[in-house]
C-alpha atoms as a PDB file:
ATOM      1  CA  UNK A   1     -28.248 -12.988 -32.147  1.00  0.00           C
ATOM      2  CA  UNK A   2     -31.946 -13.004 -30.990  1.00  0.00           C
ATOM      3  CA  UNK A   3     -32.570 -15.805 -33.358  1.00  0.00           C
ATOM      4  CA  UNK A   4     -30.018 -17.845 -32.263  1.00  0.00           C
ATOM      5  CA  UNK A   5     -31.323 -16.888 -28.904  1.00  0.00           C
ATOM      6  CA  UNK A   6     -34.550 -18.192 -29.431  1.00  0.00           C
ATOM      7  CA  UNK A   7     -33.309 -21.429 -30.752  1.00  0.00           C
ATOM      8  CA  UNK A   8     -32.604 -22.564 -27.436  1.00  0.00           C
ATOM      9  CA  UNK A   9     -36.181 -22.145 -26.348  1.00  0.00           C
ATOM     10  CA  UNK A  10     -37.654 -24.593 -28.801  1.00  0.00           C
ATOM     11  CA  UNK A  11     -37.737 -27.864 -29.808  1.00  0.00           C
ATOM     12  CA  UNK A  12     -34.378 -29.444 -31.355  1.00  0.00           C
ATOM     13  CA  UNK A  13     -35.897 -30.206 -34.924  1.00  0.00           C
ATOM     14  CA  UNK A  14     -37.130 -26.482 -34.825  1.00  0.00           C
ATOM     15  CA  UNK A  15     -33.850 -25.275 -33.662  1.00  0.00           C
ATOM     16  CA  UNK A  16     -32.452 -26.952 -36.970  1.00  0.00           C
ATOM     17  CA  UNK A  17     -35.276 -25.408 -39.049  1.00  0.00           C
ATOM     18  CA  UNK A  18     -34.332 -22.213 -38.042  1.00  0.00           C
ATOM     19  CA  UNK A  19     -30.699 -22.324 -37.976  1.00  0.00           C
ATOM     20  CA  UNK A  20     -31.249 -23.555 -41.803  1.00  0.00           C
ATOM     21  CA  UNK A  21     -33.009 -20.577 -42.507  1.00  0.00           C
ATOM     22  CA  UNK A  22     -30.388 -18.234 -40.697  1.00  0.00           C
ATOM     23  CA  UNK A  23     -28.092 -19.898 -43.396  1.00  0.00           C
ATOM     24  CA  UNK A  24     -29.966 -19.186 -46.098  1.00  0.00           C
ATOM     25  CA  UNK A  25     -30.387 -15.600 -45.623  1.00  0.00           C
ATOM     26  CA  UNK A  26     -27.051 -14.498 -47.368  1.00  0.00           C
ATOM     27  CA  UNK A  27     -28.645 -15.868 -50.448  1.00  0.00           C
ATOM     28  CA  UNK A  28     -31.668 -14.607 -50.155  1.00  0.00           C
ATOM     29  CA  UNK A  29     -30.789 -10.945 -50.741  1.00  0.00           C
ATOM     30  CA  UNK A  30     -29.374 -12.224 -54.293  1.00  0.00           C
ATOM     31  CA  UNK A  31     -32.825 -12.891 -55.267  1.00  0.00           C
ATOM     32  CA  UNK A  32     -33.253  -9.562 -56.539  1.00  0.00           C
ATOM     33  CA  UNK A  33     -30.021  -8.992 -57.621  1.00  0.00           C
ATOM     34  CA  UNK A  34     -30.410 -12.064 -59.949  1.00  0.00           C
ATOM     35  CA  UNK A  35     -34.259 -11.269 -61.454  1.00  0.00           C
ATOM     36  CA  UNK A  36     -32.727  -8.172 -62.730  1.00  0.00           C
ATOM     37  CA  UNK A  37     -30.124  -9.257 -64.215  1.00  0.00           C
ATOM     38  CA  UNK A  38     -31.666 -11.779 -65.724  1.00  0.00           C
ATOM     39  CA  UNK A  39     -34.367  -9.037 -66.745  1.00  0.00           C
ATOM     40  CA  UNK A  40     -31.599  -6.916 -68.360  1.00  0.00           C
ATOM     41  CA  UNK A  41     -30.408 -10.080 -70.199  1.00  0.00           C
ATOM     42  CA  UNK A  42     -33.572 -10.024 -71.968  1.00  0.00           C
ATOM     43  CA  UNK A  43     -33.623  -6.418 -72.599  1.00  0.00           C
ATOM     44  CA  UNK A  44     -30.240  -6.998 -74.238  1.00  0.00           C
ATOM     45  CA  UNK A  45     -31.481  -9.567 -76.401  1.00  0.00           C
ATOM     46  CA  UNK A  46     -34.648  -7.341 -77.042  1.00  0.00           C
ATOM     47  CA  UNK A  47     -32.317  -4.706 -78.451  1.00  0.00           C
ATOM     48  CA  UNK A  48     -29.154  -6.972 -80.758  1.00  0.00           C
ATOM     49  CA  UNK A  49     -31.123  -5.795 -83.721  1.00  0.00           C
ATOM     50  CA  UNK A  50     -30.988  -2.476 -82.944  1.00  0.00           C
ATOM     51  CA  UNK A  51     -27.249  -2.243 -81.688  1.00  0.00           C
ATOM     52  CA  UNK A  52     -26.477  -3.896 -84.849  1.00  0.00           C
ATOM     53  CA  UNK A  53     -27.969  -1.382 -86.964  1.00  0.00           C
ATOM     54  CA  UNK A  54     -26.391   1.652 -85.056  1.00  0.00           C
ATOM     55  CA  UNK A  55     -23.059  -0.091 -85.353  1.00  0.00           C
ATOM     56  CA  UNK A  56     -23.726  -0.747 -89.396  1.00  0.00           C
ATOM     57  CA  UNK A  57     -24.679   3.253 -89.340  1.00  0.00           C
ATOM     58  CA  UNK A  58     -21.613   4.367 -87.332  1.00  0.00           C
ATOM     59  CA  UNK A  59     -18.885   2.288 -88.966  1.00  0.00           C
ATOM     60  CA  UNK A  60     -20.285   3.606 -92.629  1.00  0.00           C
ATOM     61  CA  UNK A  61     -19.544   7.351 -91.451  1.00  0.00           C
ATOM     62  CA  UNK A  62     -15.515   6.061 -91.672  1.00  0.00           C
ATOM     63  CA  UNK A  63     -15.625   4.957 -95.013  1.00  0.00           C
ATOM     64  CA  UNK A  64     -14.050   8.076 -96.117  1.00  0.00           C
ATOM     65  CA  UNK A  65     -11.052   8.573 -94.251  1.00  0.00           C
ATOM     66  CA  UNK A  66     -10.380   4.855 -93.599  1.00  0.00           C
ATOM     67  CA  UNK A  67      -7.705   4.983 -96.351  1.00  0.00           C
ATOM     68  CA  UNK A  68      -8.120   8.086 -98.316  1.00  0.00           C
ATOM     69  CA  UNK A  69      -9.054  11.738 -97.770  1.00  0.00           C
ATOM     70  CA  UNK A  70      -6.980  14.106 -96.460  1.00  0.00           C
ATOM     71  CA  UNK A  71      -5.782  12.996 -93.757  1.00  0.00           C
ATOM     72  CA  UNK A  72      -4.139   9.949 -95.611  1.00  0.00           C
ATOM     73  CA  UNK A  73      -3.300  12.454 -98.249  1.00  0.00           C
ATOM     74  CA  UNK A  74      -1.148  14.498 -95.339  1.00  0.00           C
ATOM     75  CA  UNK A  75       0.578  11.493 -93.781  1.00  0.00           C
ATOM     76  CA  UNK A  76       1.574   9.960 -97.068  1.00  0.00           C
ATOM     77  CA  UNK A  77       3.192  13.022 -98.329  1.00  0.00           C
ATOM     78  CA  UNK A  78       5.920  12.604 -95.661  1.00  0.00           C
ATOM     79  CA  UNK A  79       9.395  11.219 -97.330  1.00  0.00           C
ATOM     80  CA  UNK A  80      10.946  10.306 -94.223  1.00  0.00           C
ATOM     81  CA  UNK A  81      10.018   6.329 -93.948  1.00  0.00           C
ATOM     82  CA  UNK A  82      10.294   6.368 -89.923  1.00  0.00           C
ATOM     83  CA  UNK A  83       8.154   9.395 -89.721  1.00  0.00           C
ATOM     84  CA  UNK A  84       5.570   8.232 -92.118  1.00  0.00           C
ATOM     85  CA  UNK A  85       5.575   4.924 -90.551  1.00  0.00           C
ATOM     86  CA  UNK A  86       5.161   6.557 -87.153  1.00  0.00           C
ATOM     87  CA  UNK A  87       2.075   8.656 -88.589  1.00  0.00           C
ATOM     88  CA  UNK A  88       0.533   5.459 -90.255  1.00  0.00           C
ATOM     89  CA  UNK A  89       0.306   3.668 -87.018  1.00  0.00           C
ATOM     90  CA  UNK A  90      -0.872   6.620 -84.868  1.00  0.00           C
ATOM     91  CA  UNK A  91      -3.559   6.942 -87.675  1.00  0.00           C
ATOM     92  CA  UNK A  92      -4.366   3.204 -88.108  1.00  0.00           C
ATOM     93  CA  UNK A  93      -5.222   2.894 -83.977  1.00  0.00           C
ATOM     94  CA  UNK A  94      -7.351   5.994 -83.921  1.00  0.00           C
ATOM     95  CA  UNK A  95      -9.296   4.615 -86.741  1.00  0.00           C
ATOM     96  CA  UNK A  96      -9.403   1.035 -84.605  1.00  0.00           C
ATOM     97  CA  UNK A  97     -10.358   3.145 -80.751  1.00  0.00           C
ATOM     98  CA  UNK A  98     -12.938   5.200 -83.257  1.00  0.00           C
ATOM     99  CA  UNK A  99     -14.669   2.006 -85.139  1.00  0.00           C
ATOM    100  CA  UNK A 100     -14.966   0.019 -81.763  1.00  0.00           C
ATOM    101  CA  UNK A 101     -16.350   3.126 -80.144  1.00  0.00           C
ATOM    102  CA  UNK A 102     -19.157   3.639 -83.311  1.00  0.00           C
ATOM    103  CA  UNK A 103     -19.666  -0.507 -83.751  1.00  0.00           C
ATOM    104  CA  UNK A 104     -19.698  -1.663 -80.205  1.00  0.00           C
ATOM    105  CA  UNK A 105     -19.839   0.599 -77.446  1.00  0.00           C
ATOM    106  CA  UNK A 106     -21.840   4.069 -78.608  1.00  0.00           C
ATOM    107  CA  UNK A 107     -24.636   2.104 -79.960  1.00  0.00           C
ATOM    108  CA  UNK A 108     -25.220  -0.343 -76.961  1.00  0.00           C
ATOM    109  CA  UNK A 109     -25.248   2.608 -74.563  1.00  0.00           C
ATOM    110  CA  UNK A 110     -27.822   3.858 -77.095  1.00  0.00           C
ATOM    111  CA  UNK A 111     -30.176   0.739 -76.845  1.00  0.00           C
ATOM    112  CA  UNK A 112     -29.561  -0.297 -73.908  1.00  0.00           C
ATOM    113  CA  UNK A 113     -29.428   2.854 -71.529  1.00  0.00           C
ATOM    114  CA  UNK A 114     -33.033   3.061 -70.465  1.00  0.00           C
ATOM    115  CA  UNK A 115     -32.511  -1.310 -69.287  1.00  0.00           C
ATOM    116  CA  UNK A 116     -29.257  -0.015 -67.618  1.00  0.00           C
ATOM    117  CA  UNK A 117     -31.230   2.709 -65.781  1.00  0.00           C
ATOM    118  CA  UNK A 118     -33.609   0.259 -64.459  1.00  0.00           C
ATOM    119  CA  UNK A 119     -30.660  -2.304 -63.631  1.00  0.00           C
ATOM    120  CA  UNK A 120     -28.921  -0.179 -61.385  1.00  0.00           C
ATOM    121  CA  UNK A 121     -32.248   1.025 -59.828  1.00  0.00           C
ATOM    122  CA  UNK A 122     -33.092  -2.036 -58.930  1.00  0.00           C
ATOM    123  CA  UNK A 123     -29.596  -3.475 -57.539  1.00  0.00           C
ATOM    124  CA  UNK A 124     -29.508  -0.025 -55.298  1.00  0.00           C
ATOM    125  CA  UNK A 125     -32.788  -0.430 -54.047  1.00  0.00           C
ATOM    126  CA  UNK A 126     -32.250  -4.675 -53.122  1.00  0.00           C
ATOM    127  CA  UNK A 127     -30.982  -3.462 -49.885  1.00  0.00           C
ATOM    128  CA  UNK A 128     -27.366  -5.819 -49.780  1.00  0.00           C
ATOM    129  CA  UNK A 129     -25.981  -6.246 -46.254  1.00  0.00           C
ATOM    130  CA  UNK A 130     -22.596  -7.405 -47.884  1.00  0.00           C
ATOM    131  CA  UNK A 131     -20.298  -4.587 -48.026  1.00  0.00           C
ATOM    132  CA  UNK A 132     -18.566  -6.362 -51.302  1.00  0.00           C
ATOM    133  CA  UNK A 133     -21.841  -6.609 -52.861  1.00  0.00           C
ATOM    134  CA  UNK A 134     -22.971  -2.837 -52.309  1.00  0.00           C
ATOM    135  CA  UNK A 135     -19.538  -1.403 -53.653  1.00  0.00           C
ATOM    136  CA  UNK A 136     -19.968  -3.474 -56.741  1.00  0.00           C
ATOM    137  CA  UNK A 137     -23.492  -2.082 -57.286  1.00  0.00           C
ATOM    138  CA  UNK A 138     -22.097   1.574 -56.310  1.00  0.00           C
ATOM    139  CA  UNK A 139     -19.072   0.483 -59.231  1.00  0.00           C
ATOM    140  CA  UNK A 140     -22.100  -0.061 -61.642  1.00  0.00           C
ATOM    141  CA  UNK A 141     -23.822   2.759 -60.936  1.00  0.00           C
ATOM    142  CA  UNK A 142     -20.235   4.676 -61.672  1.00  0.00           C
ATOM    143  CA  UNK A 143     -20.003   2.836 -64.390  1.00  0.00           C
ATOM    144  CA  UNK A 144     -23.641   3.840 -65.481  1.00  0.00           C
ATOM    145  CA  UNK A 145     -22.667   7.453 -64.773  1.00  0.00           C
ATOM    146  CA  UNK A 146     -19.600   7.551 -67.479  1.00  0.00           C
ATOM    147  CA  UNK A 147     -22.026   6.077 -69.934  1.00  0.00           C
ATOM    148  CA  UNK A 148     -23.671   9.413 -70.372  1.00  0.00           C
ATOM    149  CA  UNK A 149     -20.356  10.664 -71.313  1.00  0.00           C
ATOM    150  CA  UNK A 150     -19.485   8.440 -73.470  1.00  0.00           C
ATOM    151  CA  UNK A 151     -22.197   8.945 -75.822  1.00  0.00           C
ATOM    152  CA  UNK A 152     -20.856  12.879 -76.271  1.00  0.00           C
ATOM    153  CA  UNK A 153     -17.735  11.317 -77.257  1.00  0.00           C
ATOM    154  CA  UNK A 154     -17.222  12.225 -80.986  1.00  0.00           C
ATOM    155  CA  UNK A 155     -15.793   9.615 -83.477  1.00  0.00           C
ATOM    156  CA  UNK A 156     -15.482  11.000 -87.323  1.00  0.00           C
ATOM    157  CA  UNK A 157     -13.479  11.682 -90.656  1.00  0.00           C
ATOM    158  CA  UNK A 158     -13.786  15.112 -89.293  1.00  0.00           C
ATOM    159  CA  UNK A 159     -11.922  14.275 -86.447  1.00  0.00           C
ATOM    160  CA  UNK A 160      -9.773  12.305 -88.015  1.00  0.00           C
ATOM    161  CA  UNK A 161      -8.658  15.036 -90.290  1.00  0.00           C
ATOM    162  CA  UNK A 162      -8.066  17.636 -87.438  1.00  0.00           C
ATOM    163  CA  UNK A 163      -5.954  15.375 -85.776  1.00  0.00           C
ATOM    164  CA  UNK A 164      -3.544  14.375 -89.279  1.00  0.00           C
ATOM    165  CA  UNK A 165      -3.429  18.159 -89.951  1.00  0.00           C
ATOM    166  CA  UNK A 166      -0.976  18.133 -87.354  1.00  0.00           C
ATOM    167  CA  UNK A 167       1.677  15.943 -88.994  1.00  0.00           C
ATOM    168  CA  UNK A 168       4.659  17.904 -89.589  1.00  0.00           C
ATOM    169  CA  UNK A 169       7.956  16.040 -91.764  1.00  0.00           C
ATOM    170  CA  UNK A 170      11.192  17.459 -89.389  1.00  0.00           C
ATOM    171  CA  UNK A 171      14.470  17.495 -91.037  1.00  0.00           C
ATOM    172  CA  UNK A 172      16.838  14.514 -91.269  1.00  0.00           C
ATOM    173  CA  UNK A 173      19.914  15.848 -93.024  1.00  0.00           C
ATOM    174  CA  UNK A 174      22.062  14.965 -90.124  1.00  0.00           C
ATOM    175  CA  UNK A 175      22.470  12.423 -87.547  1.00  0.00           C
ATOM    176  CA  UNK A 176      21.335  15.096 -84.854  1.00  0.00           C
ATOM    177  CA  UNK A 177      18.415  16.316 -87.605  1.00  0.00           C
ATOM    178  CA  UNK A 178      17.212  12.793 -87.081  1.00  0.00           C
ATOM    179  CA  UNK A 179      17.085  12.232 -83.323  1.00  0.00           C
ATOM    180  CA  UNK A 180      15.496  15.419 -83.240  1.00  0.00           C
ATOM    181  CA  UNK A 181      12.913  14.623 -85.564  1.00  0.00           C
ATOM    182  CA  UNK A 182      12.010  11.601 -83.613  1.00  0.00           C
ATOM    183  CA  UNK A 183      11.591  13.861 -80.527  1.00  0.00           C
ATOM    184  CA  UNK A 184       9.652  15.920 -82.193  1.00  0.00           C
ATOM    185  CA  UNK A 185       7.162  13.994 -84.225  1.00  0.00           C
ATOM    186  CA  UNK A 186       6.310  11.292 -81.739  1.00  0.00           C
ATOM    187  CA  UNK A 187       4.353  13.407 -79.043  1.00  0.00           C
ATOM    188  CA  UNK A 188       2.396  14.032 -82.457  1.00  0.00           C
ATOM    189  CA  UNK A 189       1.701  10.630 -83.475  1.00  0.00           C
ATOM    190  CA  UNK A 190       0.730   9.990 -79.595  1.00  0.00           C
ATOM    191  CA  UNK A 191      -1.481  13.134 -79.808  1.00  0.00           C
ATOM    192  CA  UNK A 192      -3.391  11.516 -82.850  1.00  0.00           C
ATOM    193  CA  UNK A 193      -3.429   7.773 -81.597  1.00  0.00           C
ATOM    194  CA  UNK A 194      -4.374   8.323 -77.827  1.00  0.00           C
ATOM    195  CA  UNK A 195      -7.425  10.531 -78.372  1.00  0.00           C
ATOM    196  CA  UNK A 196     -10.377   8.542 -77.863  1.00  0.00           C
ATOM    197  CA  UNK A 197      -8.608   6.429 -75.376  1.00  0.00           C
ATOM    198  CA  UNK A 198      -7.275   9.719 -73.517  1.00  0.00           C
ATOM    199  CA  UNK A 199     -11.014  10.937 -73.903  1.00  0.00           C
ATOM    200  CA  UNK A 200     -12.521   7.907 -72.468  1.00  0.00           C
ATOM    201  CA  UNK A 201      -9.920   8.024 -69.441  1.00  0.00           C
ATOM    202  CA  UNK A 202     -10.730  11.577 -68.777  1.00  0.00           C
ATOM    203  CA  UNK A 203     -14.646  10.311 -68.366  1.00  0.00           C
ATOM    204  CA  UNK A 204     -13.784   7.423 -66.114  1.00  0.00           C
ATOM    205  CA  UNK A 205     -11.422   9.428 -63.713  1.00  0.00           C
ATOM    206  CA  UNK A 206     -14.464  12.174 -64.199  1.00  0.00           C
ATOM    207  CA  UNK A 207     -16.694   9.768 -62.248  1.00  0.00           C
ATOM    208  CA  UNK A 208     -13.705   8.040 -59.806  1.00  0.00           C
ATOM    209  CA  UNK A 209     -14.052   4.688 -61.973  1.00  0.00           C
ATOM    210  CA  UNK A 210     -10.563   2.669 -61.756  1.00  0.00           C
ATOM    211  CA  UNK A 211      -9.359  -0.344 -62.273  1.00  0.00           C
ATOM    212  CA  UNK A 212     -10.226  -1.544 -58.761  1.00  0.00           C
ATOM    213  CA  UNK A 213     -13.616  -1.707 -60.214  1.00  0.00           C
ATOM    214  CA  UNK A 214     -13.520  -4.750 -62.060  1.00  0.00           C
ATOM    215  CA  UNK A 215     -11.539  -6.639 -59.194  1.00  0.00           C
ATOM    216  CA  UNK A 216     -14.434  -5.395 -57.260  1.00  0.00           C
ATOM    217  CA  UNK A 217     -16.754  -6.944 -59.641  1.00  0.00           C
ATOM    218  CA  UNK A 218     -15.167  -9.725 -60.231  1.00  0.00           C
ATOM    219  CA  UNK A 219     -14.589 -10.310 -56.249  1.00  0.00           C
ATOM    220  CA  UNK A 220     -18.995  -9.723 -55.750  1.00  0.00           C
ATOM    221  CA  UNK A 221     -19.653 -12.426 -58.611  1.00  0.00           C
ATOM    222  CA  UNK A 222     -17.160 -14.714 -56.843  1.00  0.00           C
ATOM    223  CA  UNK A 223     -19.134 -13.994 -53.216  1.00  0.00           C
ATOM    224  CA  UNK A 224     -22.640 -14.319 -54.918  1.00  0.00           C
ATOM    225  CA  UNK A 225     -21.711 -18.225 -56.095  1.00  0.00           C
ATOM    226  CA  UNK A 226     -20.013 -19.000 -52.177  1.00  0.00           C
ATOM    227  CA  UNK A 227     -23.514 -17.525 -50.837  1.00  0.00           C
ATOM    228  CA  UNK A 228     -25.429 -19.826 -52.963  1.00  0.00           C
ATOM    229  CA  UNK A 229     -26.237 -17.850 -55.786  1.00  0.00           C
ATOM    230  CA  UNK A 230     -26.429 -19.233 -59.616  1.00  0.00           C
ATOM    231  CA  UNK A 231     -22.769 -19.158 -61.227  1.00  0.00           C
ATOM    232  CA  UNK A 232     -24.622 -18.106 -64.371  1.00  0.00           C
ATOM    233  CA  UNK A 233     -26.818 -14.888 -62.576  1.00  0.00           C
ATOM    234  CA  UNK A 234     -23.201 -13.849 -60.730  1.00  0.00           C
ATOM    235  CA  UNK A 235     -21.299 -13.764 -64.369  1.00  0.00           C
ATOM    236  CA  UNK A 236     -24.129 -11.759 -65.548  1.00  0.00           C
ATOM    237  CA  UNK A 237     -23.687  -9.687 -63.229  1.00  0.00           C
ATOM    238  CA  UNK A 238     -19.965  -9.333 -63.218  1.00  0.00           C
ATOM    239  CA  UNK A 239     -20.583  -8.005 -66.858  1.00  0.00           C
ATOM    240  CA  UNK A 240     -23.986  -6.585 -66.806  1.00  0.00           C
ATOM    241  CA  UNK A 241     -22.691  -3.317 -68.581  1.00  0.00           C
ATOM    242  CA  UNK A 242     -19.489  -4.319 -70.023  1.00  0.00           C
ATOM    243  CA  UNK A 243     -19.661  -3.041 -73.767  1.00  0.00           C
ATOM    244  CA  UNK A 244     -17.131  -5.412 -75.280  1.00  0.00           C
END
């Protein structure tokens, strides 16, 4: 208001100066916002080599149990096709939830954690006056939070064969044998397949992330290219610690 104010008070082709640099002021808080992001970018390219050695390291400690072992040995010994078939699958997705967790998301937390710390240092202390803009920083720092979590998360053939040493064969002599069977195995097989993805929703509720988060992302990268800000810096943003 006291700008505007004093744009009365002046010369027209000041007035105009002014009022252009009133409108530029919404992007000039993104200037921060988009050196660090483009500073993390680097830091992620810095550190593919090492991400893709963690991943090599983490996906070798499956080899084991990624068809054999005992766990296999357990599931395969059921006779009841339905049942087995049940057990496969539960089996096949923790393998899947564990291998993307030791290839892709454990090791960039691990190489890129201490370029995350600084990211979300810097985007709390750019001082945003747009309330969309500071709850997408405060959704990365929650995001930032659960990342510590997620690297106590444990993915293993010794996990793997806890979880199978719970497959039971029920009794299917009878039409009522079977639909009890079903009843009975399938909290089992959900046990097995849902436990690093129940794990990993445990840590996000843990730290009050939720899906409203990446809407609220999304919305903030959508705001930084209407304020003037580079379509390429607000993307980069938008994902700055996605792990996919």
């Amino acid at each position: 208001m006291l700008l505007l104010s004093m744009a009365f008070a002046v010369p027209a082709a000041t007035a105009a100066s002014a009022e252009g640099e009133l409108a530029a002021e919404p992007g000039d808080e993104l200037v921060p916002i988009e050196q660090a992001t483009a500073e993390l970018g680097l830091a992620k390219r810095a550190g593919a080599d090492k991400v893709a050695r963690l991943g090599r390291e983490g996906v070798a400690t499956l080899r084991p149990c990624l068809r054999g072992g005992r766990g296999w040995k357990r599931i395969r010994a059921v006779e009841h096709g339905p049942q087995r078939a049940l057990y496969v699958s539960a089996a096949r997705r923790l393998l899947a939830d564990m291998r993307i967790l030791l290839a892709v998301q454990q090791p960039r937390i691990e190489a890129y954690l201490p370029a995350f710390d600084r990211y979300v240092g810097e985007l709390k202390a750019a001082g945003v006056s747009s309330p969309l803009l500071s709850q997408a920083i405060a959704a990365q720092g929650r995001r930032l939070a659960a990342y510590g979590d997620m690297r106590a998360v444990t993915a293993s053939c010794a996990v793997f064969n806890r979880l199978t040493a719970q497959v039971r064969e029920f009794p299917t002599r009878n039409a009522a044998e079977i639909v009890r069977a079903d009843y009975r195995a399938t909290p089992i097989a959900r046990k097995i397949e849902r436990h690093i993805s129940n794990r990993l929703a445990a840590i996000d509720r843990r730290h009050g992330i939720s899906h409203r988060d990446a809407r609220t992302l999304e919305d903030a990268a959508e705001q930084m290219v209407a304020d003037g800000g580079s379509p390429g810096a607000a993307l980069g943003f938008q994902y700055a610690l996605s792990l996919r």
